[in-house]
Protein backbone atom coordinates (compact mmCIF):
# COMPACT_ATOMS: atom_id res chain seq x y z
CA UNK A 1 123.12 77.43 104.24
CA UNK A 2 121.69 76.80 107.69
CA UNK A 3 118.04 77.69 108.92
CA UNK A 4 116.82 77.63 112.16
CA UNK A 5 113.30 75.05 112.02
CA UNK A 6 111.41 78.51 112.19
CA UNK A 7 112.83 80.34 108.94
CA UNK A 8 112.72 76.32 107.44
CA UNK A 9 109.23 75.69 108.60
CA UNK A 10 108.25 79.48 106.92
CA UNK A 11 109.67 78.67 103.88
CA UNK A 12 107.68 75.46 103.33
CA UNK A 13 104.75 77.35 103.38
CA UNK A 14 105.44 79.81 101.33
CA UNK A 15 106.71 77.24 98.39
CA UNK A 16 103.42 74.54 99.57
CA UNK A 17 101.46 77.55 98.47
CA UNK A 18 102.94 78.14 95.29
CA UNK A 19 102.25 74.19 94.65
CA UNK A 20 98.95 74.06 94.77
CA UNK A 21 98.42 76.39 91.85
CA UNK A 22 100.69 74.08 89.68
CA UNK A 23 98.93 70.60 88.63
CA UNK A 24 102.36 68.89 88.25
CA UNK A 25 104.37 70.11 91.16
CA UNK A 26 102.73 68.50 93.72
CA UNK A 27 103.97 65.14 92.25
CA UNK A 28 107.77 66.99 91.97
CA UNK A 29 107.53 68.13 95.57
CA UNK A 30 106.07 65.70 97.40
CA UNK A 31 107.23 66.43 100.57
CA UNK A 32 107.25 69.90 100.29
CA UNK A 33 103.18 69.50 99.57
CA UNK A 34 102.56 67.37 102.58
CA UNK A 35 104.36 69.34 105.21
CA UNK A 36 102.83 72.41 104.29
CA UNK A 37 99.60 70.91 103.91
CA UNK A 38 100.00 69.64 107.33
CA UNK A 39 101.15 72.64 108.96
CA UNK A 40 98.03 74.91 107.32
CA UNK A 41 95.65 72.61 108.71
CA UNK A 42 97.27 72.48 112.50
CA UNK A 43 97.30 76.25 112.45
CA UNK A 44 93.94 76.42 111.68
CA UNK A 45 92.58 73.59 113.94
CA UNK A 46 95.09 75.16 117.04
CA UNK A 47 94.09 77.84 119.30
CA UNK A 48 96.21 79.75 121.91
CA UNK A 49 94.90 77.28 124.29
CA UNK A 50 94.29 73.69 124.11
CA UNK A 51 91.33 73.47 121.93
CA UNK A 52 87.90 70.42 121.05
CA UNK A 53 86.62 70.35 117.95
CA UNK A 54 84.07 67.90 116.31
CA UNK A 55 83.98 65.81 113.23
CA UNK A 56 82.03 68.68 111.53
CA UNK A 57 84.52 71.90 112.67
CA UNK A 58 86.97 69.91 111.31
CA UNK A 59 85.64 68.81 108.11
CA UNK A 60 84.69 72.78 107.87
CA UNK A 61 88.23 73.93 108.72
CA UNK A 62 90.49 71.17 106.26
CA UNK A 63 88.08 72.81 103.35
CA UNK A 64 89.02 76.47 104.63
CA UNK A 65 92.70 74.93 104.37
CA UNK A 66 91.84 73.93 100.54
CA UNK A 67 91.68 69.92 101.82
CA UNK A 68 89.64 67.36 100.82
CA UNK A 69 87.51 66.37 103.62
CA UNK A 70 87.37 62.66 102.33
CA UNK A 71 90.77 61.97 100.75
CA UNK A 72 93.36 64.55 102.18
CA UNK A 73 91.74 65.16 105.61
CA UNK A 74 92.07 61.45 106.99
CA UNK A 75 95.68 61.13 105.94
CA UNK A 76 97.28 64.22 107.59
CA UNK A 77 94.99 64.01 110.85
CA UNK A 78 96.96 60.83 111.29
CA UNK A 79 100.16 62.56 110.58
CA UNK A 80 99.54 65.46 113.10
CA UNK A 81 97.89 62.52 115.37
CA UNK A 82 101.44 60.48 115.61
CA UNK A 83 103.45 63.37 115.71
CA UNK A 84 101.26 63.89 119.00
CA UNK A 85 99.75 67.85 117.98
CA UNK A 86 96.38 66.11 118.15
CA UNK A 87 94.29 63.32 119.47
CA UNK A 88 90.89 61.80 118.67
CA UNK A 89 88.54 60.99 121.39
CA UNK A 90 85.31 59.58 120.11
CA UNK A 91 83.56 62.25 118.10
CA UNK A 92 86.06 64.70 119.10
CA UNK A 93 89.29 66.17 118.24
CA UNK A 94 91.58 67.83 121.06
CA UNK A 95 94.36 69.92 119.27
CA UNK A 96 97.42 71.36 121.28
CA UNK A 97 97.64 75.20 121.73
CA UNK A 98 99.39 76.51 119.08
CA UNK A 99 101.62 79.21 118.05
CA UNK A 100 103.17 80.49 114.51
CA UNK A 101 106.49 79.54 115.88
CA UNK A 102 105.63 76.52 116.71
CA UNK A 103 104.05 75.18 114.20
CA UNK A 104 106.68 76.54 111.84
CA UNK A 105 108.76 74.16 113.60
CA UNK A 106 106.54 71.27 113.05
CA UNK A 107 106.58 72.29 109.63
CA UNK A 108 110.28 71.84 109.10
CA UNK A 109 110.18 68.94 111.38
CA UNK A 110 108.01 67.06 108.83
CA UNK A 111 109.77 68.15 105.91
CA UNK A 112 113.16 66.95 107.38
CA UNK A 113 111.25 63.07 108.23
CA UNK A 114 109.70 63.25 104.95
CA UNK A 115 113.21 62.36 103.51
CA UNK A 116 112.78 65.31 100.56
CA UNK A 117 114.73 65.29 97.69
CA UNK A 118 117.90 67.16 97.53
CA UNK A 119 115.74 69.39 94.42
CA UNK A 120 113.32 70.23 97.49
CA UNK A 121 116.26 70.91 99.96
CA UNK A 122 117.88 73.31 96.79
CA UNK A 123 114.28 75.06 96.81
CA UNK A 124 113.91 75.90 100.40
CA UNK A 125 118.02 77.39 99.91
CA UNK A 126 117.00 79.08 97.26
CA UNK A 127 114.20 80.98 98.48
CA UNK A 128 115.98 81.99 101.61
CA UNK A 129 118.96 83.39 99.14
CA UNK A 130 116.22 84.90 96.80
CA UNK A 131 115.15 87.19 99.71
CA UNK A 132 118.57 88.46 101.04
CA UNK A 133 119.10 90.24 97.81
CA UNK A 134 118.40 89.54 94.26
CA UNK A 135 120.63 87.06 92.75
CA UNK A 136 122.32 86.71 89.32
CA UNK A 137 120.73 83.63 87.02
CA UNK A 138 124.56 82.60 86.43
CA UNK A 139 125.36 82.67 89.89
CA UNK A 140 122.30 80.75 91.11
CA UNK A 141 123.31 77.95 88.32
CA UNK A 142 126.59 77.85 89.55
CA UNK A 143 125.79 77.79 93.68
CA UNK A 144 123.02 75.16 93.33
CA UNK A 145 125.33 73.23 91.05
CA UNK A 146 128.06 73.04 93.06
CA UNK A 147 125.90 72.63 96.23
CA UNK A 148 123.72 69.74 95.23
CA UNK A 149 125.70 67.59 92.80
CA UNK A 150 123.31 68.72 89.84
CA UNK A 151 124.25 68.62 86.36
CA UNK A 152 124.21 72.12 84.03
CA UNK A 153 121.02 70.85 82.43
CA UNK A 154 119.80 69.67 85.79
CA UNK A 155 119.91 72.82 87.22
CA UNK A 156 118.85 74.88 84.27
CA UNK A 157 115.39 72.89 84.36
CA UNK A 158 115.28 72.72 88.24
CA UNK A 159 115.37 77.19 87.84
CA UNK A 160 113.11 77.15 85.24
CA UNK A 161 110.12 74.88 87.16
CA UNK A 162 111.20 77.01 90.18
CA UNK A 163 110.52 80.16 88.22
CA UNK A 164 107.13 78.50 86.82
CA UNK A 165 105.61 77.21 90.26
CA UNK A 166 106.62 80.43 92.22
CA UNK A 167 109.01 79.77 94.45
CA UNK A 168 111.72 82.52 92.86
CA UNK A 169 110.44 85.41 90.14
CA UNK A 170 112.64 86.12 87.16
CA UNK A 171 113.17 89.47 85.98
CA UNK A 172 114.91 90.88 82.84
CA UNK A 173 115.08 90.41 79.32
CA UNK A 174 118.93 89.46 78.46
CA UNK A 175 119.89 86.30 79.98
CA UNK A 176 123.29 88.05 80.71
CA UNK A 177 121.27 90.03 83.26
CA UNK A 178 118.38 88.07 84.77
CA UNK A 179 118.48 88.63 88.59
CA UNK A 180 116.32 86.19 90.79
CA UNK A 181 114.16 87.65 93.42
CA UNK A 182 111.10 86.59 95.66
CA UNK A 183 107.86 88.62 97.55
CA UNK A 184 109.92 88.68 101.10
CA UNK A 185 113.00 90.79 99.20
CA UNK A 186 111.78 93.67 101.35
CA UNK A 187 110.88 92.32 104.75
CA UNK A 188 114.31 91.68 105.68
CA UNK A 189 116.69 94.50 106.32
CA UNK A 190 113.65 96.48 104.69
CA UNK A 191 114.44 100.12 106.13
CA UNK A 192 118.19 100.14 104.55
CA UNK A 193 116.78 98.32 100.87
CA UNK A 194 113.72 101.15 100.54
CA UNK A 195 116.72 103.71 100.96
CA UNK A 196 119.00 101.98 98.32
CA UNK A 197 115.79 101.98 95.97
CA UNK A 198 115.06 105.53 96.11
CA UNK A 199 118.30 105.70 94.38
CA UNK A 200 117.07 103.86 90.85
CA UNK A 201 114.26 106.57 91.06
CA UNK A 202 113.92 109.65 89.48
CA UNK A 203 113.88 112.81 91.61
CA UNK A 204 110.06 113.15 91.04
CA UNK A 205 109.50 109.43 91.72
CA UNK A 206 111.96 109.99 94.98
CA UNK A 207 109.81 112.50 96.38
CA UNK A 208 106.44 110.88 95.43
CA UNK A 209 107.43 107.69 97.38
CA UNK A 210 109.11 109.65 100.22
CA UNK A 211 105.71 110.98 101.09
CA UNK A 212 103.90 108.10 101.20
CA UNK A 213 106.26 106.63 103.19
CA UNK A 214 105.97 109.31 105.78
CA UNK A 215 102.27 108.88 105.37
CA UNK A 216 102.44 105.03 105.91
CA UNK A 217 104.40 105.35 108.74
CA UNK A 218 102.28 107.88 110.61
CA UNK A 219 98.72 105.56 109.59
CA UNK A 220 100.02 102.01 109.19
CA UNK A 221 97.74 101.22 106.64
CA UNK A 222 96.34 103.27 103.64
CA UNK A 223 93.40 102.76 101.36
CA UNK A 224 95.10 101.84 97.81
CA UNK A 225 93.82 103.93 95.56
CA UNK A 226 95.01 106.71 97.69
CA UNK A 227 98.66 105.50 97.27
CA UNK A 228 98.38 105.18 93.86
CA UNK A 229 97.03 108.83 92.96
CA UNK A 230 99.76 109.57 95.38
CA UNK A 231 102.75 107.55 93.43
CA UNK A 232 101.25 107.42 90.27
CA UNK A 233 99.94 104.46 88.45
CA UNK A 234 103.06 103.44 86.53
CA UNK A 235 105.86 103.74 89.77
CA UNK A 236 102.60 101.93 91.94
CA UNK A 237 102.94 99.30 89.80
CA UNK A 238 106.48 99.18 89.82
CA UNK A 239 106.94 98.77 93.66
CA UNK A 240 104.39 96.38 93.76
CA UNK A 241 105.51 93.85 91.84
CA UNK A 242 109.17 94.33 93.49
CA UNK A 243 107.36 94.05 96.67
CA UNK A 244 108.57 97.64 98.21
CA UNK A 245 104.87 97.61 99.04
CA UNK A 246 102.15 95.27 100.04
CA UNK A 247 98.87 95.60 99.47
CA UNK A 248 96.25 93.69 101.09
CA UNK A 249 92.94 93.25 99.53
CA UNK A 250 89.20 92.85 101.07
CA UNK A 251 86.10 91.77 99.05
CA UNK A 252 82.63 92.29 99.37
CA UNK A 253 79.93 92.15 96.50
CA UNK A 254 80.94 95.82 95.71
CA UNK A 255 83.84 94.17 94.55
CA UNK A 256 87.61 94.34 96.03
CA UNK A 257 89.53 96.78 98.15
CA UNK A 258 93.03 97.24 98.50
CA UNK A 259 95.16 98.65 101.61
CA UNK A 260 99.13 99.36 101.26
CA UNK A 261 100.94 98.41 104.18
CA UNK A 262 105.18 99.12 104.29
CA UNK A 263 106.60 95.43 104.96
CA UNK A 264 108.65 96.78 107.17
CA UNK A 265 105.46 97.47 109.42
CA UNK A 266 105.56 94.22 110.82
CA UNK A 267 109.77 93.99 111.04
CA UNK A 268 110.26 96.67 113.57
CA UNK A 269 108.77 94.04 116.26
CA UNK A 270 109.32 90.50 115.01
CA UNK A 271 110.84 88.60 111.97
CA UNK A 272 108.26 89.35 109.18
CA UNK A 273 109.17 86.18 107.50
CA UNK A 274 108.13 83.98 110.25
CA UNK A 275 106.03 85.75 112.63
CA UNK A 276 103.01 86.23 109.73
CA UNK A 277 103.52 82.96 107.68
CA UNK A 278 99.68 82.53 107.55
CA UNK A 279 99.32 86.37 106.48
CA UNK A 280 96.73 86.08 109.52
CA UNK A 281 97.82 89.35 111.16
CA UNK A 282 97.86 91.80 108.00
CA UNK A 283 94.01 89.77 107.44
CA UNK A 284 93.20 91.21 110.93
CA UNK A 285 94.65 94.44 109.79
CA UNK A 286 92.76 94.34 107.16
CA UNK A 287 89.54 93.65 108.42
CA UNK A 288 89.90 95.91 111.29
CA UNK A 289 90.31 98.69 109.14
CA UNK A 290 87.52 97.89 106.85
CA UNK A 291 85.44 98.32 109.74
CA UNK A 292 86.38 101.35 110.50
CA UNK A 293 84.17 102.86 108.11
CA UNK A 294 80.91 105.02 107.85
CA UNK A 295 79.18 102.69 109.90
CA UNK A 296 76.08 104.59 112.15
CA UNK A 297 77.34 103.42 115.44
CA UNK A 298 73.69 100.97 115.60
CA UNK A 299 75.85 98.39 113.48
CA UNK A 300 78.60 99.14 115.43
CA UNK A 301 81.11 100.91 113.55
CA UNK A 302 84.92 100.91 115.12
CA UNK A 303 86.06 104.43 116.28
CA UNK A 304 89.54 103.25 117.27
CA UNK A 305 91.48 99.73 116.95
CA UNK A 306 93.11 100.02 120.03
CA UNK A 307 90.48 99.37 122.34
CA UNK A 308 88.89 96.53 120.22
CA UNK A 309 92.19 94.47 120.43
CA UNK A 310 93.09 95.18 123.80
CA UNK A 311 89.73 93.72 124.98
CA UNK A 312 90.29 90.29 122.68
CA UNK A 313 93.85 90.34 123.94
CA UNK A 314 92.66 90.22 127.42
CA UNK A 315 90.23 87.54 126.71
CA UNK A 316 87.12 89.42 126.87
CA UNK A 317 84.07 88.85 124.45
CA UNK A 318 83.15 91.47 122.44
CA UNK A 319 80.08 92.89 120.98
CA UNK A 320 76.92 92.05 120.11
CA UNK A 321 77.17 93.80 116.94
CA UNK A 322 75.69 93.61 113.30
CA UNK A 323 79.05 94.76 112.22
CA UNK A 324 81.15 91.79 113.62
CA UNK A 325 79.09 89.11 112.15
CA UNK A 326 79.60 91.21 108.80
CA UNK A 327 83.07 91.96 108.72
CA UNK A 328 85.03 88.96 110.40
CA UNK A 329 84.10 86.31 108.56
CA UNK A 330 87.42 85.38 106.54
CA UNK A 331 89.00 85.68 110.10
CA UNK A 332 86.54 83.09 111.66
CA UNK A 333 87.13 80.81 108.65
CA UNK A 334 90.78 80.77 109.69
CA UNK A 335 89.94 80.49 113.03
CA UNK A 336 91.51 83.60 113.91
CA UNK A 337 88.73 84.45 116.18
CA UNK A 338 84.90 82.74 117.40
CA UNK A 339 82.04 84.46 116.36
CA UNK A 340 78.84 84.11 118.41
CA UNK A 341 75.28 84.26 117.35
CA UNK A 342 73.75 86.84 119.72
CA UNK A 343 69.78 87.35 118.18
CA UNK A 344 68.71 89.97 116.12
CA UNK A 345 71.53 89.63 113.38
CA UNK A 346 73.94 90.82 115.90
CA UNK A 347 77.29 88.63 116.85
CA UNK A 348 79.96 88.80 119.45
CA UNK A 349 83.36 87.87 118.84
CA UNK A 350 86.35 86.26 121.19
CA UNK A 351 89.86 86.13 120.26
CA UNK A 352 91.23 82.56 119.50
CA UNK A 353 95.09 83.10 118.91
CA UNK A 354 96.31 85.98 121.11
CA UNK A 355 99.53 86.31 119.31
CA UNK A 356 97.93 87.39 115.94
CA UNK A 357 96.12 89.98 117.91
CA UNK A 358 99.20 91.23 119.89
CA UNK A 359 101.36 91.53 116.40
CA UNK A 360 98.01 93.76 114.87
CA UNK A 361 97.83 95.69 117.71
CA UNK A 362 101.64 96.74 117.35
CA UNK A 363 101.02 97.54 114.18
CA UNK A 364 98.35 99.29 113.83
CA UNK A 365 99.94 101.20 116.78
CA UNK A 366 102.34 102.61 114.62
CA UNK A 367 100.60 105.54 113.65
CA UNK A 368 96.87 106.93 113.74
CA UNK A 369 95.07 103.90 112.11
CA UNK A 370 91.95 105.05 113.05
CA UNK A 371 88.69 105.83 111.33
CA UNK A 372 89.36 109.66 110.57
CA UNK A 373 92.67 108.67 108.87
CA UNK A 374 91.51 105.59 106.73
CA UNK A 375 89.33 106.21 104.20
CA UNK A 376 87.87 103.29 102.76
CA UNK A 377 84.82 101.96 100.62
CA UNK A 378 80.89 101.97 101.50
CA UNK A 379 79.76 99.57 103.89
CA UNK A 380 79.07 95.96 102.96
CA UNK A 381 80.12 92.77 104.54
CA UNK A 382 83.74 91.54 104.31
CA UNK A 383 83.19 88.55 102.28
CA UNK A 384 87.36 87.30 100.98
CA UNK A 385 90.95 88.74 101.67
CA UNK A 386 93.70 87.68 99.96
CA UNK A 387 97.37 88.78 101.36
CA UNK A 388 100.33 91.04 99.85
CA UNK A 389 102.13 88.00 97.49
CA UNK A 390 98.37 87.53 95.57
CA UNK A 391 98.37 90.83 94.93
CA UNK A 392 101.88 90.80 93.45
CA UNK A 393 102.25 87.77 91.59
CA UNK A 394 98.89 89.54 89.74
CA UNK A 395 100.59 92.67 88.93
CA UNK A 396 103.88 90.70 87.34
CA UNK A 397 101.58 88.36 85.55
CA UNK A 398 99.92 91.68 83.80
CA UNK A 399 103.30 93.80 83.30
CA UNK A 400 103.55 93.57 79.17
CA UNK A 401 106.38 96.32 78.88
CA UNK A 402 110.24 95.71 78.98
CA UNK A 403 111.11 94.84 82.67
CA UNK A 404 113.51 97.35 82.87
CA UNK A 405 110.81 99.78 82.82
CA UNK A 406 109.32 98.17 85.96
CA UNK A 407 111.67 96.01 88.60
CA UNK A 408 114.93 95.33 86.88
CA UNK A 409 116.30 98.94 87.83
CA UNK A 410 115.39 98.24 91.87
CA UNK A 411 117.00 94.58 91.67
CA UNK A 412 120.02 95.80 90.41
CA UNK A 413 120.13 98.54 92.13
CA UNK A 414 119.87 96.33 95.73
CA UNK A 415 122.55 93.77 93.41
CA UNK A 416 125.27 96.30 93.57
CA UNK A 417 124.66 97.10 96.91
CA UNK A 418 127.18 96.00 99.65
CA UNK A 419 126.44 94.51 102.87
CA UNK A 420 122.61 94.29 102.82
């Protein structure tokens, strides 16, 4: 199967992810580690522009990326260095400007010079088939077989330690019927695969989940346990874990909050799978609609998103507010945007990459994402956000009842489907 370096680079990431969360498989995928590695820490150190940074940004940003400053960090700034995305002058570090795209690029580009093994090469294929449409167990063994040269036993234990790290989910209980899926099922095509599901749904559940879709599409975004007393806990659960939905959760020390966006939200205007690798956009979602809460308008509570972006888009500073020194953290620590100490516990805040901004705004724009139509928790500083695929890989993990009663009837109902 041929990928474009985009699609390649978006799939490294995604799988680099799923390594670090398995002791052993960064050892097994070597080169899969590294290039995603690399590619996390250029898109944090890049900017839309040409960007310096010191010694001590740096050291801040490789720990954001989950590097060590003094073993990891030295060894890929001289990877991006001779690949030329970076150069060290002195004290400094100038960083090209950066893009998703283009670092996706670099991404596969590194992964391709890395000389990766063909059970790395099989993994990238596999992920890319896994979110076309779910596949059969029997004829994944058979394709990647076939493909790479690998023995029946081969291939049975590559599956298996590509079901265990992450990089496909299992589901079913007879190994006669064990379909192979992954979180991104629903970002491609994702309009005609929601209509095929409502089909393995009972008329109740079809109705229930026809609603909040029209909801979803009016707001863009939806505080979660609004969609669940809509849907019910049991068919919430159920569409989570298929990814039909994706919910995006916020912390503070109240605890964590969840919003439900369609992942088709993003698809109407780019690819999905490689326009929001980095999950930056639905963070700046996020935060911007945690912010529009019951803030008195001293703190500086958003009203409406629209104007907020447009003025970052632009290039304009915003602020000073208590609000955006409160809320915007987790986006400064991925250098989405600069925040700016302005006295008095108030901040101001400037854009940094213009394209995450631009894919929120269109978003958002969607519907009425506004404060009167988001209702979400008390106010308390955004402190953590974790994207759609943490919140689903949590919801299999706790599933304890036959999978047919959760995602088997969707994946086989999008399995007998023709020309998805």
């Amino acid at each position: 199967m041929k990928l474009d370096k985009e699609t390649k680079g978006a799939w490294v990431i995604h799988h680099s992810r799923k390594i670090i969360s398995d002791t052993s498989a960064p050892a097994e995928y070597s080169v899969l580690d590294e290039a995603g590695k690399a590619a996390e820490l250029l898109m944090r150190l890049g900017e839309t522009e040409e960007a310096t940074l010191n010694k001590q940004e740096v050291a801040a940003i490789a720990q954001s990326a989950k590097l060590n400053p003094r073993t990891e960090l030295p060894h890929y700034l001289g990877l991006l260095k001779e690949r030329r995305l970076i150069d060290a002058a002195g004290e400094e570090i100038r960083v090209i400007g950066v893009t998703t795209r283009s670092v996706l690029s670099h991404a596969a580009d590194i992964f391709d010079d890395g000389l990766p093994g063909s059970h790395e090469v099989a993994a990238i294929e596999l992920g890319e088939m896994a979110s076309q449409s779910p596949i059969a167990l029997f004829d994944a063994k058979e394709y990647i077989g076939d493909t790479y040269k690998m023995t029946s036993s081969d291939v049975s234990d590559f599956l298996r330690r590509a079901s265990e790290i992450g990089f496909i989910d299992q589901e079913g209980d007879d190994p006669s019927s064990i379909l192979l899926f992954n979180g991104n099922l629903f970002k491609k095509d994702a309009v005609a695969k929601a209509a095929k599901v409502l089909s393995s749904l009972s008329p109740s559940e079809q109705i229930s989940l026809g609603d909040l879709t029209d909801q979803l599409n009016k707001t863009g975004c939806l505080y979660a346990e609004h969609c669940e007393k809509v849907l019910g806990q049991q068919l919430f659960e159920k569409l989570k874990a298929a990814g039909v939905v994706e919910v995006n959760t916020v912390s503070n020390e109240l605890g964590d909050h969840a919003f439900v966006t369609l992942p088709g939200a993003f698809h109407k205007f780019v690819n999905p799978l490689v326009d929001d690798t980095f999950d930056m956009a639905k963070a700046l979602v996020s935060a911007l609609s945690y912010g529009m809460q019951l803030r008195s308008s001293s703190q500086g509570r958003i009203l409406s998103f629209d104007w907020i972006l447009n003025a970052l888009i632009n290039g304009r500073t915003i602020g000073p507010a208590t609000a955006i020194g409160a809320d915007y953290r987790v986006l400064e620590q991925n250098r989405v945007v600069q925040l700016i100490p302005s006295g008095q516990g108030r901040f101001k805040m400037k854009l940094l990459k213009k394209e995450v901004g631009e894919l929120a705004l269109q978003v958002l724009k969607r519907g009425n994402a506004n404060a009167d139509s988001i209702q979400v928790p008390p106010s308390a500083p955004m402190t953590g956000y974790q994207g759609p695929e943490y919140a689903r890989e949590r919801t299999r993990k706790r599933q304890s009842q036959p999978s047919k009663r959760h995602t088997h009837d969707i994946l086989s109902t999008l399995r007998s489907q023709r020309g998805i």
